[in-house]
C-alpha atoms as a PDB file:
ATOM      1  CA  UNK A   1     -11.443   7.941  -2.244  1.00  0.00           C
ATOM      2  CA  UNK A   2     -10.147   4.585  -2.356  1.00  0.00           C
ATOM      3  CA  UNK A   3     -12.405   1.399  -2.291  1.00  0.00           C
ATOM      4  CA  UNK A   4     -11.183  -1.058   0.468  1.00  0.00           C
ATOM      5  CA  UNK A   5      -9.806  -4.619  -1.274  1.00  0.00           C
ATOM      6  CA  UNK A   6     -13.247  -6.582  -1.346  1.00  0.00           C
ATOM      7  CA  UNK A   7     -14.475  -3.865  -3.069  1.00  0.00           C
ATOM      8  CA  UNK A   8     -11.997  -3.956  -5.717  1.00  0.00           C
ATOM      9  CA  UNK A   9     -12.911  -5.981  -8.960  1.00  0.00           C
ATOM     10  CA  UNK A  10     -10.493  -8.137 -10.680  1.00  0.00           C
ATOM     11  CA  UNK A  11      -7.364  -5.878 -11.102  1.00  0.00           C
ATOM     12  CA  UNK A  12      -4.118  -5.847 -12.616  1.00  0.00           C
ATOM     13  CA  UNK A  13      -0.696  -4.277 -11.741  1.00  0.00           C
ATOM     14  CA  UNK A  14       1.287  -4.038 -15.028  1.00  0.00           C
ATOM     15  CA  UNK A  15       4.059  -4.035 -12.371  1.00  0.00           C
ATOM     16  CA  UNK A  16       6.513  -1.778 -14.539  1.00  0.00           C
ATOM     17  CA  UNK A  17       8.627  -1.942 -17.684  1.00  0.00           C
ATOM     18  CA  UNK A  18      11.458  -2.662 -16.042  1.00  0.00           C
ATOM     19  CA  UNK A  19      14.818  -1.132 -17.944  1.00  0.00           C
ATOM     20  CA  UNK A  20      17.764  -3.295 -16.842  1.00  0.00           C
ATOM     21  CA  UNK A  21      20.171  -1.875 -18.747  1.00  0.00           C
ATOM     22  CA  UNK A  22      21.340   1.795 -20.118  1.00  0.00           C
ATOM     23  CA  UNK A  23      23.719   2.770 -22.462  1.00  0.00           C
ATOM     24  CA  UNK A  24      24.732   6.156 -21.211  1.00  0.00           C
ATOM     25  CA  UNK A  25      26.619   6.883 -18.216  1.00  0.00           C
ATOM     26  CA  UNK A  26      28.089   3.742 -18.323  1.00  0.00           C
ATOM     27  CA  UNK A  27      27.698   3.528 -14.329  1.00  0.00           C
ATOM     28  CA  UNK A  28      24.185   3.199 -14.641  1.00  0.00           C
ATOM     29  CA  UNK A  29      24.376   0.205 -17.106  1.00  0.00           C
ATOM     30  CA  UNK A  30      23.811  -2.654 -14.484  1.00  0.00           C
ATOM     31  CA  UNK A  31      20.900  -0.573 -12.912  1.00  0.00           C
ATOM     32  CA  UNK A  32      17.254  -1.100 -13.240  1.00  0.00           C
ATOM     33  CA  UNK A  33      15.161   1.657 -14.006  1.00  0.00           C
ATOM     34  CA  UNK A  34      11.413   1.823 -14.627  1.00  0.00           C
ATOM     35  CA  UNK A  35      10.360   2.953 -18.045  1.00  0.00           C
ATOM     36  CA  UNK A  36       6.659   2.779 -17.352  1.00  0.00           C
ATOM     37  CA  UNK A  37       4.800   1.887 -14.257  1.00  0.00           C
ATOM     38  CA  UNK A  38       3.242   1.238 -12.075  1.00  0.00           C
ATOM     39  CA  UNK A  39      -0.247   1.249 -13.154  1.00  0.00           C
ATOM     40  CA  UNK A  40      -3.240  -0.798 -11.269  1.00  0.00           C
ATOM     41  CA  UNK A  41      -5.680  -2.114 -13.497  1.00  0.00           C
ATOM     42  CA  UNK A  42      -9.000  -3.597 -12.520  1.00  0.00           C
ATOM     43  CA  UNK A  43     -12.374  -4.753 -13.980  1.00  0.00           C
ATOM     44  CA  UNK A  44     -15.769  -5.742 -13.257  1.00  0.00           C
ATOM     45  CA  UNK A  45     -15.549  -9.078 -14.868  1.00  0.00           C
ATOM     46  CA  UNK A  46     -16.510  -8.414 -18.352  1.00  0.00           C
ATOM     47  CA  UNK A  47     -13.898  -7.682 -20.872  1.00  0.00           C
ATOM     48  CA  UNK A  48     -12.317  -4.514 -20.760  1.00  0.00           C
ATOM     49  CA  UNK A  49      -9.315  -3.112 -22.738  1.00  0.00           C
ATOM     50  CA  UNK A  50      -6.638  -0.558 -21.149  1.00  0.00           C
ATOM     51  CA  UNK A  51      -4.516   1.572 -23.549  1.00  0.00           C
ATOM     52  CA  UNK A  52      -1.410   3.470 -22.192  1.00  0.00           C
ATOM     53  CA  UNK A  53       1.549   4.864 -24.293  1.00  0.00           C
ATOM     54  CA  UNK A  54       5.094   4.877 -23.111  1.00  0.00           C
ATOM     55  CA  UNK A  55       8.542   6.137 -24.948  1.00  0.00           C
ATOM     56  CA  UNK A  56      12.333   4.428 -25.060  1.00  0.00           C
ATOM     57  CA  UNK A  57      14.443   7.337 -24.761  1.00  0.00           C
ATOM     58  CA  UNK A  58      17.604   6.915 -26.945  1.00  0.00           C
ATOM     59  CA  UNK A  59      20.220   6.651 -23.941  1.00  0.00           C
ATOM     60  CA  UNK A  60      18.890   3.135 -22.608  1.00  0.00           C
ATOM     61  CA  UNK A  61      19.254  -0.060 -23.956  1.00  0.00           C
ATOM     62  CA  UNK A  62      17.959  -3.637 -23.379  1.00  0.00           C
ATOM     63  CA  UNK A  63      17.692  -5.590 -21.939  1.00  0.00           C
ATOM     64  CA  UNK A  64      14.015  -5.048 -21.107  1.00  0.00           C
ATOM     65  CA  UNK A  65      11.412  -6.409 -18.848  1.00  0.00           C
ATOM     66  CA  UNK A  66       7.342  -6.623 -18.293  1.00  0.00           C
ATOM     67  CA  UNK A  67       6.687  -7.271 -15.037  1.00  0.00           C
ATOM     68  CA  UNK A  68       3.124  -8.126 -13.524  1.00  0.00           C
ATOM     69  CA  UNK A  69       2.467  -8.328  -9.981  1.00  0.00           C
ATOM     70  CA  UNK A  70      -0.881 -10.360 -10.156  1.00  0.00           C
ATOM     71  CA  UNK A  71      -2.633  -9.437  -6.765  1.00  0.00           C
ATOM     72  CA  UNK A  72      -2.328  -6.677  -4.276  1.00  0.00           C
ATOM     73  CA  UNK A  73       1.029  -4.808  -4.177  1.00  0.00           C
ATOM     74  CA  UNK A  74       0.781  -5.094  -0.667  1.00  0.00           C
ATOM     75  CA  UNK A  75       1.490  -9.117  -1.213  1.00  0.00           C
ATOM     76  CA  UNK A  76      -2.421  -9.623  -0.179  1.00  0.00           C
ATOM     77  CA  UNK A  77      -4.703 -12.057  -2.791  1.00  0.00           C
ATOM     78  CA  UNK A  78      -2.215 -12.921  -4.211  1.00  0.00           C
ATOM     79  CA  UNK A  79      -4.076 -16.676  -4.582  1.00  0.00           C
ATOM     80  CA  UNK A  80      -7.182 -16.276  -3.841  1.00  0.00           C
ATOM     81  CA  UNK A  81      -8.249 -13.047  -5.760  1.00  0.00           C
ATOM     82  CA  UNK A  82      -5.677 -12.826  -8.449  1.00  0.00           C
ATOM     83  CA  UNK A  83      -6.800 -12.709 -12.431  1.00  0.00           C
ATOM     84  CA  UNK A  84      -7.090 -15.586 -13.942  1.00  0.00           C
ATOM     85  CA  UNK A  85      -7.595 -14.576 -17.815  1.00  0.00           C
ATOM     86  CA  UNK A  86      -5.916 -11.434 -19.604  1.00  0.00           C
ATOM     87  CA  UNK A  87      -4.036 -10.510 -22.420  1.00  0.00           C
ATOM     88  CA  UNK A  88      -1.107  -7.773 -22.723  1.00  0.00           C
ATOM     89  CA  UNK A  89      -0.090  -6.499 -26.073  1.00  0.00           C
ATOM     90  CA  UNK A  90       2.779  -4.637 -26.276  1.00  0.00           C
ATOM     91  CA  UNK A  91       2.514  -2.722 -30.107  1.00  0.00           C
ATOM     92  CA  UNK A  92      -0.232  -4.797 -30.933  1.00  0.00           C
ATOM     93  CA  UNK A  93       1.898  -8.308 -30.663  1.00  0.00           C
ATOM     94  CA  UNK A  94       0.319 -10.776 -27.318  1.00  0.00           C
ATOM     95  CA  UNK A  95       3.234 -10.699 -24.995  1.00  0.00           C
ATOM     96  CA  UNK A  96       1.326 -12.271 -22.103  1.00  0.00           C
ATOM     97  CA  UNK A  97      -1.341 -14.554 -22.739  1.00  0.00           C
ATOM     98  CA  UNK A  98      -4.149 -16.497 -20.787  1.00  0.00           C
ATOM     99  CA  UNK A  99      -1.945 -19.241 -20.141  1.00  0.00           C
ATOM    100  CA  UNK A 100       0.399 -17.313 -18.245  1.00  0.00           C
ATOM    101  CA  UNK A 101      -2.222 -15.791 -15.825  1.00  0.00           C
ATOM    102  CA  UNK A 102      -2.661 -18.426 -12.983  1.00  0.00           C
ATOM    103  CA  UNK A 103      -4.557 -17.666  -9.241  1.00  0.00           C
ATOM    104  CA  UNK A 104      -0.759 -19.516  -8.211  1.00  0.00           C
ATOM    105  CA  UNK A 105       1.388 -17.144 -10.273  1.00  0.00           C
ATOM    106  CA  UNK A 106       2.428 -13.678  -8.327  1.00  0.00           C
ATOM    107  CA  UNK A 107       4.690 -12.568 -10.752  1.00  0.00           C
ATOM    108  CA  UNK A 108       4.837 -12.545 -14.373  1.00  0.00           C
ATOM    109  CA  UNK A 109       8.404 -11.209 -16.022  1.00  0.00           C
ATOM    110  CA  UNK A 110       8.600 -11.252 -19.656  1.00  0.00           C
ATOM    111  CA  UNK A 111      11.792 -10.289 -21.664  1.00  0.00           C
ATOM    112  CA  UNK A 112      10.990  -7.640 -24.519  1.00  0.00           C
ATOM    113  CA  UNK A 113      12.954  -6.205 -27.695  1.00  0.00           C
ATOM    114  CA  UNK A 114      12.450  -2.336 -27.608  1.00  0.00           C
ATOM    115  CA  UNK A 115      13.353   0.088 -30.461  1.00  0.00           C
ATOM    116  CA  UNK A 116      14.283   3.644 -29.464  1.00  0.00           C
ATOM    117  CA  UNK A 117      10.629   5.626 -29.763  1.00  0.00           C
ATOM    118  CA  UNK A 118       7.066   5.511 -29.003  1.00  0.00           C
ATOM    119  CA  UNK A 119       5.522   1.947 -28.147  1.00  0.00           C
ATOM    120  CA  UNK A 120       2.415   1.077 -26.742  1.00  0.00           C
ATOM    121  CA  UNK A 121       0.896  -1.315 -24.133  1.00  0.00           C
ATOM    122  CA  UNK A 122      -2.539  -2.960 -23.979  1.00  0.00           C
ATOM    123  CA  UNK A 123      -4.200  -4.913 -21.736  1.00  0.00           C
ATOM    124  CA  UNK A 124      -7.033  -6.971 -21.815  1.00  0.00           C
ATOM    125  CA  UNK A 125      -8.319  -8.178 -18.551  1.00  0.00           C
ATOM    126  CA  UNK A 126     -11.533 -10.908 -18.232  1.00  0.00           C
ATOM    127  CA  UNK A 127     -11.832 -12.603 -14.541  1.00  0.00           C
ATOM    128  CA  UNK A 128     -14.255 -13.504 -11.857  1.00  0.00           C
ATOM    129  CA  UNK A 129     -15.617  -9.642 -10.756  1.00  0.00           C
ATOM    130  CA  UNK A 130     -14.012 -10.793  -7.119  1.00  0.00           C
ATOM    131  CA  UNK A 131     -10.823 -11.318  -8.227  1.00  0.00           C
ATOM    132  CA  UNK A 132      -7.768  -9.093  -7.477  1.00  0.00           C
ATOM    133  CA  UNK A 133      -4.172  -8.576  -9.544  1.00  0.00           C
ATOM    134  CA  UNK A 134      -2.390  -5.583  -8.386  1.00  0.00           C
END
């Protein structure tokens, strides 16, 4: 069952590792695809840490993006309920750091450097329990 918004603690949408490029078919190379994502995450205000896992197959190619919707994906809190604090790691290096997380900011892209294999993401969320990112 899902909870109804106000119900929902501070969340986050680690939007999607975006691939914007592929090397093979070469047709495909100006396409986006989405390498992981989209995952809600959410807390209850104190720190809590999300793991997830994701793989670069070896027929795409950068360059890559991190996108974060912070608020509902339905455009909703976007101001008013979005998280304020957080960290993302992507293979244990900070990618996206308090300073980027802002109750004005909707989206956060960041460019990334991906080798061909396993990688892994980590996020760190640490808001008011009534705020929203999704």
């Amino acid at each position: 069952m899902r909870r109804p918004a106000s119900a929902w603690a501070s969340t986050l949408l680690a939007g999607a590792l975006l691939l914007l490029g592929a090397a093979v078919p070469g047709w495909a190379a100006s396409q986006a695809r989405v390498l992981f994502g989209e995952e809600q995450f959410r807390t209850s205000g104190n720190p809590d840490i999300f793991q997830r896992s994701f793989t670069v197959p070896s027929y795409v190619s950068d360059p890559f993006t991190l996108r974060i919707t912070n608020g509902n994906p339905d455009g909703s809190k976007r101001v008013e309920g979005a998280v304020s604090s957080g960290h993302v790691f992507i293979n244990g290096m900070e990618v996206v750091s308090p300073r980027d997380f802002k109750k004005t900011v909707a989206i956060i892209d960041k460019p990334l450097t991906l080798a061909v294999g396993p990688h892994t993401l980590e996020v760190r969320l640490a808001s008011a329990s009534d705020s929203n990112s999704g």
